[in-house]
PDB file of N, CA and C in Angstrom:
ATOM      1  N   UNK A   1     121.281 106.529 100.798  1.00  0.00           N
ATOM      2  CA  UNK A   1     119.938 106.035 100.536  1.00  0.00           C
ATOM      3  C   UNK A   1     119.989 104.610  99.988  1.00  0.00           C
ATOM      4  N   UNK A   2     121.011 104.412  98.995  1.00  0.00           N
ATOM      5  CA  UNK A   2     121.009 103.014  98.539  1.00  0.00           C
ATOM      6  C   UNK A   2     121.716 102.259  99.877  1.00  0.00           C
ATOM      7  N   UNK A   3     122.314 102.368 100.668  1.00  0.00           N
ATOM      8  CA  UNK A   3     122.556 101.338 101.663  1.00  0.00           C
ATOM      9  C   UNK A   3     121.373 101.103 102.095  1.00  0.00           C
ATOM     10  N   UNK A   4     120.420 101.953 102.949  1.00  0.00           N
ATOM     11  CA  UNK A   4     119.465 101.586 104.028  1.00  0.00           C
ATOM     12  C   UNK A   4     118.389 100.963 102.830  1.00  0.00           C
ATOM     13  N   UNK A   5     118.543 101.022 101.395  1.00  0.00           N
ATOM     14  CA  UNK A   5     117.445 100.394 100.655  1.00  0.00           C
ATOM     15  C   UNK A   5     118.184  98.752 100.547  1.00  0.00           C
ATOM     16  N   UNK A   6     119.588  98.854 100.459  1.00  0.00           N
ATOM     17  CA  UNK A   6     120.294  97.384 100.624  1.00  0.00           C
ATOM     18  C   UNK A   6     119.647  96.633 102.107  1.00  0.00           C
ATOM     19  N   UNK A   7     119.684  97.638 103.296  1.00  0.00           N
ATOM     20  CA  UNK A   7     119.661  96.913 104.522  1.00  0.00           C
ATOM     21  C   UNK A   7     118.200  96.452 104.429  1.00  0.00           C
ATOM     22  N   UNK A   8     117.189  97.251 103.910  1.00  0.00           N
ATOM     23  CA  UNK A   8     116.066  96.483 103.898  1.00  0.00           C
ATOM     24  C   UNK A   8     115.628  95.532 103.326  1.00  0.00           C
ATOM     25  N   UNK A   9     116.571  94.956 101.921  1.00  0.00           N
ATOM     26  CA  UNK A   9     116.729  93.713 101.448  1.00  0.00           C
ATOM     27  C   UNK A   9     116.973  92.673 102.144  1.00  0.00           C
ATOM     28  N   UNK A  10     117.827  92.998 103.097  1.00  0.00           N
ATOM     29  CA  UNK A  10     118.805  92.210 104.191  1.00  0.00           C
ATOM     30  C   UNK A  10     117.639  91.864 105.651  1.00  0.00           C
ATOM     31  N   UNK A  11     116.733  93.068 105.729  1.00  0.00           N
ATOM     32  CA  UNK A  11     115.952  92.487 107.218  1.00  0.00           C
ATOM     33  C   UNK A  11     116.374  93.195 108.317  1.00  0.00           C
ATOM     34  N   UNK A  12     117.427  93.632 107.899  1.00  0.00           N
ATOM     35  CA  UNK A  12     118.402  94.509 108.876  1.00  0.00           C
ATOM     36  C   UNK A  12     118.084  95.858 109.424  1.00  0.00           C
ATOM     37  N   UNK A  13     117.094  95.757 110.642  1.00  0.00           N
ATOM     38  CA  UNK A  13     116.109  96.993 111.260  1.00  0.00           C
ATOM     39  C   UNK A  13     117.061  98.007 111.255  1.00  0.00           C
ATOM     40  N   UNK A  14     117.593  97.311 112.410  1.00  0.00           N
ATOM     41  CA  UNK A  14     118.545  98.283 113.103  1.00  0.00           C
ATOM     42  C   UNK A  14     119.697  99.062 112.586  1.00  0.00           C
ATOM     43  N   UNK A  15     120.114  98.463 110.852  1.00  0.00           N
ATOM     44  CA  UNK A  15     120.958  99.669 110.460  1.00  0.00           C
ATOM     45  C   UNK A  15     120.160 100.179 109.658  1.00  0.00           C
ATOM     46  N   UNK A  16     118.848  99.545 109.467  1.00  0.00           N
ATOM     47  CA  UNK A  16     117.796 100.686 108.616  1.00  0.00           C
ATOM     48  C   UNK A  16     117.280 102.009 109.413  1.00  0.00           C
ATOM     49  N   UNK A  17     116.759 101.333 110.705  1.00  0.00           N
ATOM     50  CA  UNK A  17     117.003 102.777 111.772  1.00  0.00           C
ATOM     51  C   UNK A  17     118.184 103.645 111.427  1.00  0.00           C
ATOM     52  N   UNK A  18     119.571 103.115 111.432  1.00  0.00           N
ATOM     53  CA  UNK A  18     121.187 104.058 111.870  1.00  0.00           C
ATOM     54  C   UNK A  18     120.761 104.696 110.509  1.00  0.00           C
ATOM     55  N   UNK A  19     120.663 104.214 109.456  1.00  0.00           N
ATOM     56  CA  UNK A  19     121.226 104.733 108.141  1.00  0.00           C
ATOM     57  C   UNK A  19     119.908 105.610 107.854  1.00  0.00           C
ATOM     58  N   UNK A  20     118.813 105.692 108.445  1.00  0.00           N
ATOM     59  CA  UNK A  20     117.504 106.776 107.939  1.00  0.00           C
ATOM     60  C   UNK A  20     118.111 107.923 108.884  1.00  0.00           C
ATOM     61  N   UNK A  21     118.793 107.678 110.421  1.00  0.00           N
ATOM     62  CA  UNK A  21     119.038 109.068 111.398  1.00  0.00           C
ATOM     63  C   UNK A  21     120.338 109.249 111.037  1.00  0.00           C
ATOM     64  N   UNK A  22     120.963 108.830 110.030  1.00  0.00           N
ATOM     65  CA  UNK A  22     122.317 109.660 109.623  1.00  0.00           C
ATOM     66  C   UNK A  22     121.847 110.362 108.136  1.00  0.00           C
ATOM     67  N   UNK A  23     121.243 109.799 107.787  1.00  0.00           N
ATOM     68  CA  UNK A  23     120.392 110.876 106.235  1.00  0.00           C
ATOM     69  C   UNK A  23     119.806 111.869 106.834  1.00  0.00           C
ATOM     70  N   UNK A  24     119.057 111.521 107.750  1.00  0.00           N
ATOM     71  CA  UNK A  24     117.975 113.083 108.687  1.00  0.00           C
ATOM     72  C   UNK A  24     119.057 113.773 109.358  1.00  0.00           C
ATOM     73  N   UNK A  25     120.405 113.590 109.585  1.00  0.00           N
ATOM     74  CA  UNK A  25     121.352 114.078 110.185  1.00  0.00           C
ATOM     75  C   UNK A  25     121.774 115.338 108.883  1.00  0.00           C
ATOM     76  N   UNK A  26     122.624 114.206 108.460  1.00  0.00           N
ATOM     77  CA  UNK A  26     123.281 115.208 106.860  1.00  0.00           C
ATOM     78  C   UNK A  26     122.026 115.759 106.168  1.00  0.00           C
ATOM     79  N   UNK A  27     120.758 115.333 105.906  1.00  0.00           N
ATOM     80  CA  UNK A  27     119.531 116.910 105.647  1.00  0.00           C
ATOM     81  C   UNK A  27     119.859 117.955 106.104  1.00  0.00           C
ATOM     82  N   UNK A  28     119.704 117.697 107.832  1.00  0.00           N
ATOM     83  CA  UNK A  28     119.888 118.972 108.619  1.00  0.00           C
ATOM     84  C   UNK A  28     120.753 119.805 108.637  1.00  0.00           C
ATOM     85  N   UNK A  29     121.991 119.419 108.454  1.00  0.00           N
ATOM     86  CA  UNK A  29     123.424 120.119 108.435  1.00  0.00           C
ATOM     87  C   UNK A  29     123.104 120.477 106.915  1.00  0.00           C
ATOM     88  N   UNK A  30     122.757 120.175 105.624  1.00  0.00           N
ATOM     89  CA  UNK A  30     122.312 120.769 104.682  1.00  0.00           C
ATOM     90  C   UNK A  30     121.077 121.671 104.401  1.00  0.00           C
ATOM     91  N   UNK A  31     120.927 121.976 105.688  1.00  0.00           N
ATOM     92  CA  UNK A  31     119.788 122.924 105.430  1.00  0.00           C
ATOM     93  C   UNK A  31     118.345 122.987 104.853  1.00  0.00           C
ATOM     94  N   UNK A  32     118.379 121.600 104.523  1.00  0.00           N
ATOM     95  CA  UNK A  32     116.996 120.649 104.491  1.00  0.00           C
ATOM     96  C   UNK A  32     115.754 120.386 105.484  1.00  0.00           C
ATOM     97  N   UNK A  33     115.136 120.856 106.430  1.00  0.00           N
ATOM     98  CA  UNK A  33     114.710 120.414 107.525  1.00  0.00           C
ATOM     99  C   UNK A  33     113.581 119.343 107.023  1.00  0.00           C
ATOM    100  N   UNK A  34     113.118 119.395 105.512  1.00  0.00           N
ATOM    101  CA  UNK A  34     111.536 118.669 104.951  1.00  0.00           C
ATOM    102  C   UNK A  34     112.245 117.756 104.888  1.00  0.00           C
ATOM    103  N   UNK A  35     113.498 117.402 104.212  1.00  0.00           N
ATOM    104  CA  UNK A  35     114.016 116.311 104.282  1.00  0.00           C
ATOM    105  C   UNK A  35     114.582 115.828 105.040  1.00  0.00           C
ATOM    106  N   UNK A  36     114.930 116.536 106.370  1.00  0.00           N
ATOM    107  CA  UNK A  36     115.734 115.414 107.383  1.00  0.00           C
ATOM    108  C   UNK A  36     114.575 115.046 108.174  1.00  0.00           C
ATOM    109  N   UNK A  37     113.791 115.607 108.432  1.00  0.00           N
ATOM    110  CA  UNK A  37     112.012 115.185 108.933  1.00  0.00           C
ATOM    111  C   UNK A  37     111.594 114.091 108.364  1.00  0.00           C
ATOM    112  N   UNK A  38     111.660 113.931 107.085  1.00  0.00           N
ATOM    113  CA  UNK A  38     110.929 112.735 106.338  1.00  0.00           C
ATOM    114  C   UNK A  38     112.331 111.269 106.882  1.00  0.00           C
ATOM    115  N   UNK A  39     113.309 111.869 107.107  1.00  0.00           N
ATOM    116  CA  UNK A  39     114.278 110.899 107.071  1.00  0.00           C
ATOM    117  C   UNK A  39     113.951 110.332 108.659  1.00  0.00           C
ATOM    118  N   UNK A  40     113.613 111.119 109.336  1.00  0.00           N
ATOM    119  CA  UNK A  40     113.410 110.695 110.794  1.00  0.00           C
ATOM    120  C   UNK A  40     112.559 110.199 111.123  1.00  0.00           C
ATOM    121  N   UNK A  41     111.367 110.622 110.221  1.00  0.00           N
ATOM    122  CA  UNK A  41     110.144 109.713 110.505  1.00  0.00           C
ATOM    123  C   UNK A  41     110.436 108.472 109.608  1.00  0.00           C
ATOM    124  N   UNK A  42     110.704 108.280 108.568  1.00  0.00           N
ATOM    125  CA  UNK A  42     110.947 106.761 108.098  1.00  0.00           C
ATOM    126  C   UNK A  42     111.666 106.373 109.126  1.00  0.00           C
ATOM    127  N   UNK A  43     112.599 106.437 109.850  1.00  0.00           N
ATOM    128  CA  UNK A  43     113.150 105.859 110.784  1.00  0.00           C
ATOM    129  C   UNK A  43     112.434 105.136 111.877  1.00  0.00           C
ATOM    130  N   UNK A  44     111.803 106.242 112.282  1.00  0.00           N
ATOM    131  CA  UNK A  44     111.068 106.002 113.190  1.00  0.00           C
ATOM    132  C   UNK A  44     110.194 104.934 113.045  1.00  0.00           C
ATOM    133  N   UNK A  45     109.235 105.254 112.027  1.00  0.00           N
ATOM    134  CA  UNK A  45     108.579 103.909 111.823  1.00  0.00           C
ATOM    135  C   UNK A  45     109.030 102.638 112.100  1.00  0.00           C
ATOM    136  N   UNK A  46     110.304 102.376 111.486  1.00  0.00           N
ATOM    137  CA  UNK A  46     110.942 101.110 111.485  1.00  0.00           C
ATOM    138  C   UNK A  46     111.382 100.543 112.863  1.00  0.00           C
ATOM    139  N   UNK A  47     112.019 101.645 113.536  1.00  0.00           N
ATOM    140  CA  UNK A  47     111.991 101.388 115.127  1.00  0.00           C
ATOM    141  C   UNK A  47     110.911 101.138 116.009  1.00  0.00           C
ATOM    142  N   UNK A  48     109.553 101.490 115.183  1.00  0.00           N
ATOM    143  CA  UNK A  48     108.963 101.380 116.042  1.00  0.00           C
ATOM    144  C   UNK A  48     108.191  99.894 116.052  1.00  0.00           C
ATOM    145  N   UNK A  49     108.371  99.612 115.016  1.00  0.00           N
ATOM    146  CA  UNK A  49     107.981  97.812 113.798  1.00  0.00           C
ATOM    147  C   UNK A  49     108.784  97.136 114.968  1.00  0.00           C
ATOM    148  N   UNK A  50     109.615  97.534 115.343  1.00  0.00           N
ATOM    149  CA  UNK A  50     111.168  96.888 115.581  1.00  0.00           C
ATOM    150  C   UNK A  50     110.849  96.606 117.608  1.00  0.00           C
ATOM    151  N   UNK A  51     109.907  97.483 117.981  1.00  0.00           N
ATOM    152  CA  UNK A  51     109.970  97.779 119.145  1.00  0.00           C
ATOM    153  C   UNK A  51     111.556  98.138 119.765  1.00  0.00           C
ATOM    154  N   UNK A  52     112.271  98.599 118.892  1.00  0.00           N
ATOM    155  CA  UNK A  52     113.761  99.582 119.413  1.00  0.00           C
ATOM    156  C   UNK A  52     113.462 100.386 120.243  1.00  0.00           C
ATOM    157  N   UNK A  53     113.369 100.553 121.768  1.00  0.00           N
ATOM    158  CA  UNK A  53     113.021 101.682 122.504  1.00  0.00           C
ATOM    159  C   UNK A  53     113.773 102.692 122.457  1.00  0.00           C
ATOM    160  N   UNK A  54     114.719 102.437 122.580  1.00  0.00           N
ATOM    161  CA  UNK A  54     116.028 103.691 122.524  1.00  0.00           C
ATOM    162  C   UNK A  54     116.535 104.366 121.051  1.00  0.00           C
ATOM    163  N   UNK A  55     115.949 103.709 119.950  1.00  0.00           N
ATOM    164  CA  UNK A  55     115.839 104.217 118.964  1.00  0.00           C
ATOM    165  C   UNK A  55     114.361 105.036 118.676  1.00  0.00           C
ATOM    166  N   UNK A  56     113.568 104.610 119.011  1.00  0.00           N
ATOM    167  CA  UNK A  56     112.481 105.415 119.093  1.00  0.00           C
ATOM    168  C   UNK A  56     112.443 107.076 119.824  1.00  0.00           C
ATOM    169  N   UNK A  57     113.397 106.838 120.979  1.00  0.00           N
ATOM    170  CA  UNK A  57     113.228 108.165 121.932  1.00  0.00           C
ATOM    171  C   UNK A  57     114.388 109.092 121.391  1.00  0.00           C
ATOM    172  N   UNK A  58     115.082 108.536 120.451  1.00  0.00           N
ATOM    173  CA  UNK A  58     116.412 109.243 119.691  1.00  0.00           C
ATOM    174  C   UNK A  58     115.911 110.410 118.601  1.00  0.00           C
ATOM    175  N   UNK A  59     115.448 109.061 117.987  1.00  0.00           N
ATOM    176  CA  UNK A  59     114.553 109.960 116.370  1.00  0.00           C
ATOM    177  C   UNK A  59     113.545 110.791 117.163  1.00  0.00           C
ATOM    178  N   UNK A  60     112.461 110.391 117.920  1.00  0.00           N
ATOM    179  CA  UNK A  60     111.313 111.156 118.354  1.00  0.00           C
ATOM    180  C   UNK A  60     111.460 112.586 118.753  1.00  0.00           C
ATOM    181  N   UNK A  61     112.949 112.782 119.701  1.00  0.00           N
ATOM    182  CA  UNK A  61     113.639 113.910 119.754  1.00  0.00           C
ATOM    183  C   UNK A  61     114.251 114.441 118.825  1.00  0.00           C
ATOM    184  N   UNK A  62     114.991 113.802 117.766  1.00  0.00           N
ATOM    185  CA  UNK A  62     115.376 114.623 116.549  1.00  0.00           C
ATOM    186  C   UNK A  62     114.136 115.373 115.973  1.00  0.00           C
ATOM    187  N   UNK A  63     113.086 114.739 115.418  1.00  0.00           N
ATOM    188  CA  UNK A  63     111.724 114.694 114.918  1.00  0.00           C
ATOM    189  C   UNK A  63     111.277 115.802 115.424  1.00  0.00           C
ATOM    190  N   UNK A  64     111.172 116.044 116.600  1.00  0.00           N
ATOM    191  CA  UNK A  64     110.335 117.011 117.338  1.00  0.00           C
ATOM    192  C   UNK A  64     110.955 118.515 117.283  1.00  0.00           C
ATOM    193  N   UNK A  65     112.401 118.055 117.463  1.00  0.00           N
ATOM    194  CA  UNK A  65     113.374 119.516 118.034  1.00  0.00           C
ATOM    195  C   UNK A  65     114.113 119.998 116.848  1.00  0.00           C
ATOM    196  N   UNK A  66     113.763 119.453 115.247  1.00  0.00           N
ATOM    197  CA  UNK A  66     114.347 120.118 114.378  1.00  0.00           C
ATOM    198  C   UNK A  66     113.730 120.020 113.475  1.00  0.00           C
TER     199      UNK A  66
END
């Protein structure tokens, strides 16, 4: 969490995208689903600020299917 709060100091979308779908990752494998949801949609958002297409259709499927 403190990196992707570093990367947003930095401007740095795109590892703010990586580093929100590897937190919504490790939620999930912890048995979290409220929290890897919230982690995917912050992501998402940012990808979507970002117009990242292929990050958008990544999370949107995590988002949806877990």
């Amino acid at each position: 969490d403190a990196a992707v709060r570093g990367f947003a100091r930095t401007g740095d979308r795109l590892r703010q995208v990586q580093g929100w779908h590897l937190l919504g990752e490790l939620a999930y494998e912890g048995e979290d689903p409220i929290r890897a949801g919230a982690h995917f949609r912050d992501g998402l958002a940012i990808a979507r600020e970002a117009g990242a297409q292929e990050a958008i259709e990544l999370l949107t499927l995590r988002f949806e299917h877990r």
